[in-house]
N, C-alpha and C. Protein backbone atom coordinates (compact mmCIF):
# COMPACT_ATOMS: atom_id res chain seq x y z
N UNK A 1 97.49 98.62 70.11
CA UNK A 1 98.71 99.22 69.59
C UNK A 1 98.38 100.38 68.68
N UNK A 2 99.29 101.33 68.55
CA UNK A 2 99.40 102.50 67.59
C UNK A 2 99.69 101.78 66.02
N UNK A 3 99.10 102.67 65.40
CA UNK A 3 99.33 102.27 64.05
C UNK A 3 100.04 103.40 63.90
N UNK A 4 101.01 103.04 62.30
CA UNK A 4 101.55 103.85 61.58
C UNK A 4 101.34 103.86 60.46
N UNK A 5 101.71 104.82 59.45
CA UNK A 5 101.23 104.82 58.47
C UNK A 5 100.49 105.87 57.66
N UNK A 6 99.61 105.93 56.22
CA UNK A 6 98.75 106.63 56.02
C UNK A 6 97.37 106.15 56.54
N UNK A 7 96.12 106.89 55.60
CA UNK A 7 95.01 106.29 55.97
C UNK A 7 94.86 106.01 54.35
N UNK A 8 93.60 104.85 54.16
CA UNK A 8 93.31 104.68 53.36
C UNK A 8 93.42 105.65 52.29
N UNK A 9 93.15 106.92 52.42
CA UNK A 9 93.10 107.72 50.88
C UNK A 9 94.63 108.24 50.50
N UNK A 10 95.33 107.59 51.37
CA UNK A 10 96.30 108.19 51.48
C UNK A 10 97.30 109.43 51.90
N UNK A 11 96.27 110.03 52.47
CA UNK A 11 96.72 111.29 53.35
C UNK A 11 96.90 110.77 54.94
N UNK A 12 97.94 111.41 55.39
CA UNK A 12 98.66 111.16 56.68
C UNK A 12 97.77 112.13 57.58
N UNK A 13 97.19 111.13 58.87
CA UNK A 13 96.43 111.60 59.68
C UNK A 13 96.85 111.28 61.13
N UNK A 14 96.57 112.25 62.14
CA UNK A 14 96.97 111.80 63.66
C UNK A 14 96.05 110.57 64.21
N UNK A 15 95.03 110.59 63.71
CA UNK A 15 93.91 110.12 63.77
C UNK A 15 94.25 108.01 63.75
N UNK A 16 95.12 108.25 62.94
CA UNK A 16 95.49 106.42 62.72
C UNK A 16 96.01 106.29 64.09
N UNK A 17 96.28 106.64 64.92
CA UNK A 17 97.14 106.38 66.73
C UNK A 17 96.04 105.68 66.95
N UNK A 18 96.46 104.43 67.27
CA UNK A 18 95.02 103.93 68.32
C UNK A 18 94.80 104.47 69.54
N UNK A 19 93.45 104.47 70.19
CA UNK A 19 92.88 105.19 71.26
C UNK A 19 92.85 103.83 72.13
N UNK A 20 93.90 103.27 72.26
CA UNK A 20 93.53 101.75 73.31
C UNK A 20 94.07 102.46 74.59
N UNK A 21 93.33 102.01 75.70
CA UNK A 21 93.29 102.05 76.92
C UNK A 21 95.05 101.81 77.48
N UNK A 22 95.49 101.34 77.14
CA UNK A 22 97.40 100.81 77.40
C UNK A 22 97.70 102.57 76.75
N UNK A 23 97.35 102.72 75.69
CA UNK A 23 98.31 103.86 75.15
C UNK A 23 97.87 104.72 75.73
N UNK A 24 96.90 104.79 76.26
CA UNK A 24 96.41 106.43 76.80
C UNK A 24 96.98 106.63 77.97
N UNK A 25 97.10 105.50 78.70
CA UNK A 25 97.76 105.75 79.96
C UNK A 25 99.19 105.76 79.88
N UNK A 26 99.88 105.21 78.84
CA UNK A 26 101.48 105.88 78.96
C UNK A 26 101.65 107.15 78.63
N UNK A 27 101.13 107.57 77.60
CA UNK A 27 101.11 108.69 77.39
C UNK A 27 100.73 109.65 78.99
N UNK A 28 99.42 109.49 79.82
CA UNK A 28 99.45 110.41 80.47
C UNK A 28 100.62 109.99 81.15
N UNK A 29 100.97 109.17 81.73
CA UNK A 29 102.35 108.71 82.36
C UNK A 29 103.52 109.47 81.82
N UNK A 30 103.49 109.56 81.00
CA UNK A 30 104.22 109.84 80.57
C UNK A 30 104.18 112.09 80.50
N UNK A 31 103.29 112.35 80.37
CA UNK A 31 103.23 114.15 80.76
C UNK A 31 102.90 114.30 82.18
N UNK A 32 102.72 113.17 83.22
CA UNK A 32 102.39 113.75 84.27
C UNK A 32 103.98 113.92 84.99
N UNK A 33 104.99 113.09 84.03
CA UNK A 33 106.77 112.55 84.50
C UNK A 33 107.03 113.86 83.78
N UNK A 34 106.37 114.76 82.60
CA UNK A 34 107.37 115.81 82.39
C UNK A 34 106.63 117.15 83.63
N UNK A 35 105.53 117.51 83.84
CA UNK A 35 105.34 118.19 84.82
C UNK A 35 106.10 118.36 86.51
N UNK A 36 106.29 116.80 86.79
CA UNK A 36 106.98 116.49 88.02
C UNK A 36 108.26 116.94 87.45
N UNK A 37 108.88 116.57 86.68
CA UNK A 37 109.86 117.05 85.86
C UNK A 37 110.47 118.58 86.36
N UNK A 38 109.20 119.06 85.96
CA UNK A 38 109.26 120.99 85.75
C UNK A 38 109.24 121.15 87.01
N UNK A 39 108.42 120.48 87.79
CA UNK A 39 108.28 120.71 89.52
C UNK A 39 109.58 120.73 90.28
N UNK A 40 109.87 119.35 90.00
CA UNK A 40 111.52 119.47 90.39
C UNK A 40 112.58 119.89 89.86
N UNK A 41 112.25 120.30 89.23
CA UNK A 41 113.66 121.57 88.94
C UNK A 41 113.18 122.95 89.24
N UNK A 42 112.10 123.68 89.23
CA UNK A 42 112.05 124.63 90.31
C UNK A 42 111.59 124.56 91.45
N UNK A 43 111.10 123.83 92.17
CA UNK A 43 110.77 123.77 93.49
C UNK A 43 111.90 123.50 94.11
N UNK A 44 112.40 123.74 95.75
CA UNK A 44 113.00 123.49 96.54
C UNK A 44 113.42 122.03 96.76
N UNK A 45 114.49 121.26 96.52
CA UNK A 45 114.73 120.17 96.86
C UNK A 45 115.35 119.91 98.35
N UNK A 46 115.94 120.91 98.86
CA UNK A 46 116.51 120.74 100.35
C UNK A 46 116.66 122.10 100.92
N UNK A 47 116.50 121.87 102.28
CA UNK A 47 116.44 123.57 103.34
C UNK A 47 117.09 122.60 104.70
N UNK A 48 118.07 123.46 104.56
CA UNK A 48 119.66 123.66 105.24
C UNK A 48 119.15 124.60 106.20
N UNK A 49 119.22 124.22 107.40
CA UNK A 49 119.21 125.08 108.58
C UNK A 49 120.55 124.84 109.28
N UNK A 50 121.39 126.21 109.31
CA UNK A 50 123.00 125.49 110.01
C UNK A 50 122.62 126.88 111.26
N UNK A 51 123.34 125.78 112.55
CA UNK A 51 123.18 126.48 113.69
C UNK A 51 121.68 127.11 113.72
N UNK A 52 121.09 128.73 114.80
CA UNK A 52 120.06 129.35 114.79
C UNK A 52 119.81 129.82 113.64
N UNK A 53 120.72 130.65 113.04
CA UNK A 53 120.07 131.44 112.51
C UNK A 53 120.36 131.61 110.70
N UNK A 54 120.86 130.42 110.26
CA UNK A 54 121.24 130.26 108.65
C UNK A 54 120.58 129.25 108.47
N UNK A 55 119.76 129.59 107.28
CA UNK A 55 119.08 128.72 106.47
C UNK A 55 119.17 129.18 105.20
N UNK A 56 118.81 128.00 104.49
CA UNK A 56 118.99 128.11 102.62
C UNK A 56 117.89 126.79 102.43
N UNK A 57 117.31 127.14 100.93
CA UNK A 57 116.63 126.20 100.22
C UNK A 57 117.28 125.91 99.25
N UNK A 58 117.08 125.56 98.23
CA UNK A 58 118.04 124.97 96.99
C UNK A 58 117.42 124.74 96.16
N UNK A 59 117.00 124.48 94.69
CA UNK A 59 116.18 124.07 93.85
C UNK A 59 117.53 123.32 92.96
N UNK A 60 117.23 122.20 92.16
CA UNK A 60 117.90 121.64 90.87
C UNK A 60 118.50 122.56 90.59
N UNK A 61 118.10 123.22 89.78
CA UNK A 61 119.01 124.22 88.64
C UNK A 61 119.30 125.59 90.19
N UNK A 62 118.70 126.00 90.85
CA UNK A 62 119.36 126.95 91.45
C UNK A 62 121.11 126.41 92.07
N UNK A 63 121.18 124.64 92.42
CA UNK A 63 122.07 123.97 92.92
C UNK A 63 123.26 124.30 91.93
N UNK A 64 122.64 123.53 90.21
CA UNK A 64 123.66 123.77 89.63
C UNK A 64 124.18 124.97 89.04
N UNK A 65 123.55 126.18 89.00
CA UNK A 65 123.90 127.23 88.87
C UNK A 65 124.74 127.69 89.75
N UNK A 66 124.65 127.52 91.16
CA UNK A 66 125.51 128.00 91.97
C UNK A 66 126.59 127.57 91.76
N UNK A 67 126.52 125.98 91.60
CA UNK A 67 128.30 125.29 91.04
C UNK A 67 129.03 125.60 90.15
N UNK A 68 128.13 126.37 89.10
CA UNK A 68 128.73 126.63 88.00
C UNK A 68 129.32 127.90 88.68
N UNK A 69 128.85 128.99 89.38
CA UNK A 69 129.04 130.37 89.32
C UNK A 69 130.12 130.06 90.14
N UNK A 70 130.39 128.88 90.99
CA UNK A 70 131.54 128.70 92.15
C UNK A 70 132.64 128.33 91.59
N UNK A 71 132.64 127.70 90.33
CA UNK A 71 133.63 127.37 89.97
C UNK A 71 134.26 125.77 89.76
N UNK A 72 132.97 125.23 90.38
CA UNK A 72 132.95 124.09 90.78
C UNK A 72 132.49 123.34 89.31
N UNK A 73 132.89 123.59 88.50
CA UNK A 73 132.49 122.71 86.91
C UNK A 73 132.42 121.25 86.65
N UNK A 74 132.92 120.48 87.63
CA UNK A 74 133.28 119.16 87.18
C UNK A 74 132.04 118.41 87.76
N UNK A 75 131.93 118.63 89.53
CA UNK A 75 130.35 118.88 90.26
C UNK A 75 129.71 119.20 89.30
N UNK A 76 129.38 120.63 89.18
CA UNK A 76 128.20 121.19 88.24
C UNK A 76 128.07 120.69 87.31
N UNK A 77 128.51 120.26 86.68
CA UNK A 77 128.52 119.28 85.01
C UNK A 77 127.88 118.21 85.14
N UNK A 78 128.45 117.22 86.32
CA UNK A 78 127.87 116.15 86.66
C UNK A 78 126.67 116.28 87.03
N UNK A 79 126.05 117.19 88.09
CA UNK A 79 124.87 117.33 88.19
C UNK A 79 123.88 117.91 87.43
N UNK A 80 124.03 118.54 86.29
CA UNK A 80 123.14 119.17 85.54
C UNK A 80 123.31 117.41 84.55
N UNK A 81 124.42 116.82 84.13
CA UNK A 81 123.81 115.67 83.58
C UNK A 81 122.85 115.11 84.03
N UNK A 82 123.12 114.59 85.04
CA UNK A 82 122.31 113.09 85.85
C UNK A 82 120.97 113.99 86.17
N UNK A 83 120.73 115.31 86.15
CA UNK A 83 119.75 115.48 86.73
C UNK A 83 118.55 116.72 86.23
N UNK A 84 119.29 117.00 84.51
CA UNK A 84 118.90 118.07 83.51
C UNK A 84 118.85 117.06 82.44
N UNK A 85 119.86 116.72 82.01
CA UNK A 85 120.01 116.49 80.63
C UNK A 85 119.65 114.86 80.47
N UNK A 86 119.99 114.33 80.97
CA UNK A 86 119.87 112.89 80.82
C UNK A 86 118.25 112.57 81.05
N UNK A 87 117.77 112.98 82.41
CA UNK A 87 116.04 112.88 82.51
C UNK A 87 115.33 113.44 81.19
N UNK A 88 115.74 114.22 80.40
CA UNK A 88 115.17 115.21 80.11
C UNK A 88 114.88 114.30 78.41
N UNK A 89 116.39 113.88 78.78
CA UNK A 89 116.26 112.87 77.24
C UNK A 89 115.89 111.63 77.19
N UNK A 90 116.14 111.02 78.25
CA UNK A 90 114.89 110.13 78.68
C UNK A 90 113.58 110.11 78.13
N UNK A 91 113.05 111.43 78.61
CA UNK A 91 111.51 111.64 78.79
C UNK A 91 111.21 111.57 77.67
N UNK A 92 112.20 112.27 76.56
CA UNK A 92 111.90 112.75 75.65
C UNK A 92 111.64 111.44 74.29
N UNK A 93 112.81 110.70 74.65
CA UNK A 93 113.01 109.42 73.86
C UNK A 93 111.70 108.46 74.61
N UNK A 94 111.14 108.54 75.28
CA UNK A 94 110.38 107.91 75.50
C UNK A 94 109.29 108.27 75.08
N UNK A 95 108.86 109.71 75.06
CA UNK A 95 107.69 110.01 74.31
C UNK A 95 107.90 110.10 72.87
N UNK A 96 108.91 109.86 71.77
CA UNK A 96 108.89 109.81 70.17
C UNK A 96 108.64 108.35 70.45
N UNK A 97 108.96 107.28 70.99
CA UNK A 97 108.56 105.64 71.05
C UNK A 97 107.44 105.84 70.92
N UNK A 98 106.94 106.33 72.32
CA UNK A 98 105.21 106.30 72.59
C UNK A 98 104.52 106.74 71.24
N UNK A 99 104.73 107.81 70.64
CA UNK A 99 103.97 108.75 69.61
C UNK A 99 104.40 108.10 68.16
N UNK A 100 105.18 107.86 67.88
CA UNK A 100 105.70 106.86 66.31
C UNK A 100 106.83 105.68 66.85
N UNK A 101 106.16 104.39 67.11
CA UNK A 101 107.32 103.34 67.17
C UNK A 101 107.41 102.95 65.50
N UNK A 102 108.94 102.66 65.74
CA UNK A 102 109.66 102.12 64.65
C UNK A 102 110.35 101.02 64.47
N UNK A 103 110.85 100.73 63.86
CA UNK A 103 111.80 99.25 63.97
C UNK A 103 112.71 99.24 64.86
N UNK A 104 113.55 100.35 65.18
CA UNK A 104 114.56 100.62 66.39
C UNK A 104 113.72 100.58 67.71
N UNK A 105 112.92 100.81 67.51
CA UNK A 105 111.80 100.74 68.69
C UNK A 105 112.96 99.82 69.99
N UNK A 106 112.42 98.69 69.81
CA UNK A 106 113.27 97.67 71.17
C UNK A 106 114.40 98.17 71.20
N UNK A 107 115.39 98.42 70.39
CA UNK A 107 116.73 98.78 70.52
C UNK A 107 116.81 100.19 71.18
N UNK A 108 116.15 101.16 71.32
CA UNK A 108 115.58 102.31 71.86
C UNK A 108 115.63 101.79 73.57
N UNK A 109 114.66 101.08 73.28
CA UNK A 109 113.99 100.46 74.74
C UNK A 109 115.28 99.77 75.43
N UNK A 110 116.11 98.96 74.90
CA UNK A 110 116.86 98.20 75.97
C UNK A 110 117.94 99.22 76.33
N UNK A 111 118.74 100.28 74.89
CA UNK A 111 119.24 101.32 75.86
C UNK A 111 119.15 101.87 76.88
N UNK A 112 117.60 102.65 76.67
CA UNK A 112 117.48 103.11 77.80
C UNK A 112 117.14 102.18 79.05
N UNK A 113 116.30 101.01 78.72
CA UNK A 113 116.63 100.55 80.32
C UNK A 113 118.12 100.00 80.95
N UNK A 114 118.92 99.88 80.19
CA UNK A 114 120.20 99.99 80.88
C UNK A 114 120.77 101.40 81.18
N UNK A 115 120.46 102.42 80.38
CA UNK A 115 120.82 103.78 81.15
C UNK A 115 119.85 104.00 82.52
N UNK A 116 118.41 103.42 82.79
CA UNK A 116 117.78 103.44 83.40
C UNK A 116 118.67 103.60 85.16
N UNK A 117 119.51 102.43 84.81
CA UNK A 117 120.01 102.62 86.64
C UNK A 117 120.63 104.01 86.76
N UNK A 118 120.71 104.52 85.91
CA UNK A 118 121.76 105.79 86.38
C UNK A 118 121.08 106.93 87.19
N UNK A 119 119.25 106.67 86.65
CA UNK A 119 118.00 107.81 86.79
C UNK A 119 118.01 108.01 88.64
N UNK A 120 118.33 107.71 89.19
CA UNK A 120 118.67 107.24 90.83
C UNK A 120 119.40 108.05 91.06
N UNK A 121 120.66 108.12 90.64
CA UNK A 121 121.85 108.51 90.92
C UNK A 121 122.03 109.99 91.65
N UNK A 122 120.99 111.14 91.57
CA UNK A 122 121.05 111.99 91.55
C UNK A 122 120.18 112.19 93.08
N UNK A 123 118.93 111.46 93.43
CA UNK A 123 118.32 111.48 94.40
C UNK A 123 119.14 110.64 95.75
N UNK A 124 119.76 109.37 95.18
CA UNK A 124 121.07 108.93 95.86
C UNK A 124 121.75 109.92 96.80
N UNK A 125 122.72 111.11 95.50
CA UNK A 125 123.58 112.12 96.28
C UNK A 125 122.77 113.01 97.22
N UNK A 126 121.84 113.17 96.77
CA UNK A 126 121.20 114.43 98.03
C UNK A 126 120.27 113.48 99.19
N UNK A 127 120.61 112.30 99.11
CA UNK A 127 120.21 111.30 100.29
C UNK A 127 121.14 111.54 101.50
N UNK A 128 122.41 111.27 100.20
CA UNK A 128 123.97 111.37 101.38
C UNK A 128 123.81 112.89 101.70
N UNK A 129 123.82 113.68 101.08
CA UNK A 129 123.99 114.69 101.35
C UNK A 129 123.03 115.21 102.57
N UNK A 130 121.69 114.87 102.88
CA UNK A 130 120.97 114.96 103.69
C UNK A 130 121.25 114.63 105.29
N UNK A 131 121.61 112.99 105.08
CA UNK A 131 122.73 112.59 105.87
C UNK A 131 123.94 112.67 106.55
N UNK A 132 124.43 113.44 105.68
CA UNK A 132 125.85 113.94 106.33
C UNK A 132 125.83 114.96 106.91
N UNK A 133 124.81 116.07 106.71
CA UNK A 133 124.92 117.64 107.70
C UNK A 133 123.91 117.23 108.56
N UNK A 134 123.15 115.73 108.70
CA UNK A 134 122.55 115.75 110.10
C UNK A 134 123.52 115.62 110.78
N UNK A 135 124.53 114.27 110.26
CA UNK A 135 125.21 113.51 111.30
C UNK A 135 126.30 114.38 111.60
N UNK A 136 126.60 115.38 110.94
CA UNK A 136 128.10 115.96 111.95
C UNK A 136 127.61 117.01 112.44
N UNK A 137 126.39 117.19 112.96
CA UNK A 137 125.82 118.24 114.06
C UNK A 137 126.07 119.75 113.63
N UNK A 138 126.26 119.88 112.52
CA UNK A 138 126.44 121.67 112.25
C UNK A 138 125.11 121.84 111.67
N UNK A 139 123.98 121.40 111.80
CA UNK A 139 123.22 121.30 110.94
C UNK A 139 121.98 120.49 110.61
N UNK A 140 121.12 121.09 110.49
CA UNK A 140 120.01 120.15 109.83
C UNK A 140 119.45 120.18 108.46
N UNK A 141 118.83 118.78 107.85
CA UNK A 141 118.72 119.11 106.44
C UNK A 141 116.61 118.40 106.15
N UNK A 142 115.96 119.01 105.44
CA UNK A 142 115.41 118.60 105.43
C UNK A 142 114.86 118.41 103.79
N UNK A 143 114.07 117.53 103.20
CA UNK A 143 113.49 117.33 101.98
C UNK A 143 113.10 118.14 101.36
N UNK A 144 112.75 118.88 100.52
CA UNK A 144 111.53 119.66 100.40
C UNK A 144 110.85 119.12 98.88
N UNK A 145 109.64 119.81 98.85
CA UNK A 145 108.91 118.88 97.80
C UNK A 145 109.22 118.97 96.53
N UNK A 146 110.21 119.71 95.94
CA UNK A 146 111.13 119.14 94.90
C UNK A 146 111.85 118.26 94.66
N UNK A 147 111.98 117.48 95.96
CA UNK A 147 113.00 116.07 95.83
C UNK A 147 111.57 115.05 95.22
N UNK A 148 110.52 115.25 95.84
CA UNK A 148 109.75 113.98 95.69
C UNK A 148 109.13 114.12 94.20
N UNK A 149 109.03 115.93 93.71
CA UNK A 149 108.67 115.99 92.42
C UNK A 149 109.44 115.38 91.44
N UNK A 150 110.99 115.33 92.02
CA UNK A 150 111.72 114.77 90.77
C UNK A 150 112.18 113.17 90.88
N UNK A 151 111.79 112.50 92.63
CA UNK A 151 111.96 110.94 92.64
C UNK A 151 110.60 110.54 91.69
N UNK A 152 109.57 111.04 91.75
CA UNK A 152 108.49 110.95 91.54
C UNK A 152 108.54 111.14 89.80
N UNK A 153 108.83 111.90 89.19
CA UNK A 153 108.83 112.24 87.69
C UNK A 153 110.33 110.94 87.03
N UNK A 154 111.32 110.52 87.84
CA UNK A 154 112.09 109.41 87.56
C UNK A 154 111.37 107.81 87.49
N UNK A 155 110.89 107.88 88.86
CA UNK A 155 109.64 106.48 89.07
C UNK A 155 108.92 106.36 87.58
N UNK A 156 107.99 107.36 87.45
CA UNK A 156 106.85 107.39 86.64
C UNK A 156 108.02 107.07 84.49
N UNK A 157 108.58 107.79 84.91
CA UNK A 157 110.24 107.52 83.48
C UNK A 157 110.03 106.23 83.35
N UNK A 158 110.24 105.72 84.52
CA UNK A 158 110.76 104.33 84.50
C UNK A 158 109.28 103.23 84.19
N UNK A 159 108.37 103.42 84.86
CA UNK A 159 107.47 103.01 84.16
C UNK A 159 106.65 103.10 82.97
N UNK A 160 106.79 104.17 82.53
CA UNK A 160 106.67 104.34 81.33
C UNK A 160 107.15 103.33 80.23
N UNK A 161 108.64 103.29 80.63
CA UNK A 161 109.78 102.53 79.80
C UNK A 161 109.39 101.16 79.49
N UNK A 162 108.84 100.36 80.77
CA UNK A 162 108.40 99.23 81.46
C UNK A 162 107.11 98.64 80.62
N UNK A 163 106.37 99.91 80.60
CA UNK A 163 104.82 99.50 79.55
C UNK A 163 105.14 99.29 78.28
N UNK A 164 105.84 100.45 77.73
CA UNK A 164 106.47 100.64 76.10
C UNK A 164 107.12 99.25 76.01
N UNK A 165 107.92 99.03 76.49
CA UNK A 165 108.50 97.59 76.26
C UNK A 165 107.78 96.68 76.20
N UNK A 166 106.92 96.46 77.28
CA UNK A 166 105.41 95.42 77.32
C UNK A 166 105.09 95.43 75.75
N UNK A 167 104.51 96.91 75.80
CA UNK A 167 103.41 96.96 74.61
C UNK A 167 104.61 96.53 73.07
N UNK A 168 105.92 96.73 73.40
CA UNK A 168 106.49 96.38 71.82
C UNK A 168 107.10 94.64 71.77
N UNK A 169 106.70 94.39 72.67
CA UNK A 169 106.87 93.15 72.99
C UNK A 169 105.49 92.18 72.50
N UNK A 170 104.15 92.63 72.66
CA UNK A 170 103.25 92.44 72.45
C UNK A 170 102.70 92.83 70.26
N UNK A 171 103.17 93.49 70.28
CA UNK A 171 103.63 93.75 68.88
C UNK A 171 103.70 92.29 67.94
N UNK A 172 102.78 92.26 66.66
CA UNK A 172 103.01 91.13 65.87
C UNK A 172 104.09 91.08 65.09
């Protein structure tokens, strides 16, 4: 476990974090979920081929930017939550746990794993969405490796969450 605290002389050092094998790996778990992070929100999450000769790619934020510029605010809102803001604070609340736990610590932790089901929600819609311009034939849709950067940076969230809890559970 991490310590908190000063050090003996009383000056506050980074140095008191324990270097145990559990913490090092949430932590990287935890920056390799904000990189996938960054991946999936600019990389391409889907390429729309309609009929011969129209195609489009899409990225996260290029998606919700377009909604916003369309007019479409209530969409766009929703999706920049579930899929900007909420991951983002996730990640984030998960790495001040990781780096200084506190007494709120568990109470931290069970929030978010009940906000946890929502982290889905967003790879969900562009499932259907994938789905639906195969099946009504105007169209094909395919993945692109921004979807898996950002199922992939949600997974890794979630385990993160999973250890932290372990490890504050393990806590004297």
């Amino acid at each position: 476990m991490r310590q908190t605290g000063r050090q003996t002389d009383g000056t506050s050092s980074l140095a008191t974090y324990s270097d145990s094998a559990p913490c090092r790996v949430t932590g990287a778990i935890l920056a390799l979920a904000a990189l996938l992070f960054a991946c999936g929100y600019v990389l391409p999450v889907l390429y729309v081929k309609k009929f011969l000769f129209f195609s489009s790619e899409s990225s996260l934020l290029g998606v919700s930017w377009g909604l916003l510029q369309g007019r479409e605010f209530l969409l766009g809102g929703v999706l920049i939550l579930f899929t900007i803001l909420f991951p983002i604070t996730k990640l984030c609340l998960l790495a001040v746990i990781w780096w200084r736990p506190t007494a709120h610590t568990n109470h931290l932790l069970q929030l978010l794993a009940r906000l946890g089901r929502w982290s889905m929600l967003d790879v969900l819609v562009l499932a259907l969405f994938v789905f639906s311009v195969k099946s009504s034939g105007l169209g094909t849709a395919f993945s692109q490796p921004g979807l898996y950067c950002f199922a992939g940076a949600v997974i890794l969230t979630m385990i993160a969450g999973a250890r932290l809890a372990d490890e504050s559970l393990k806590k004297p």
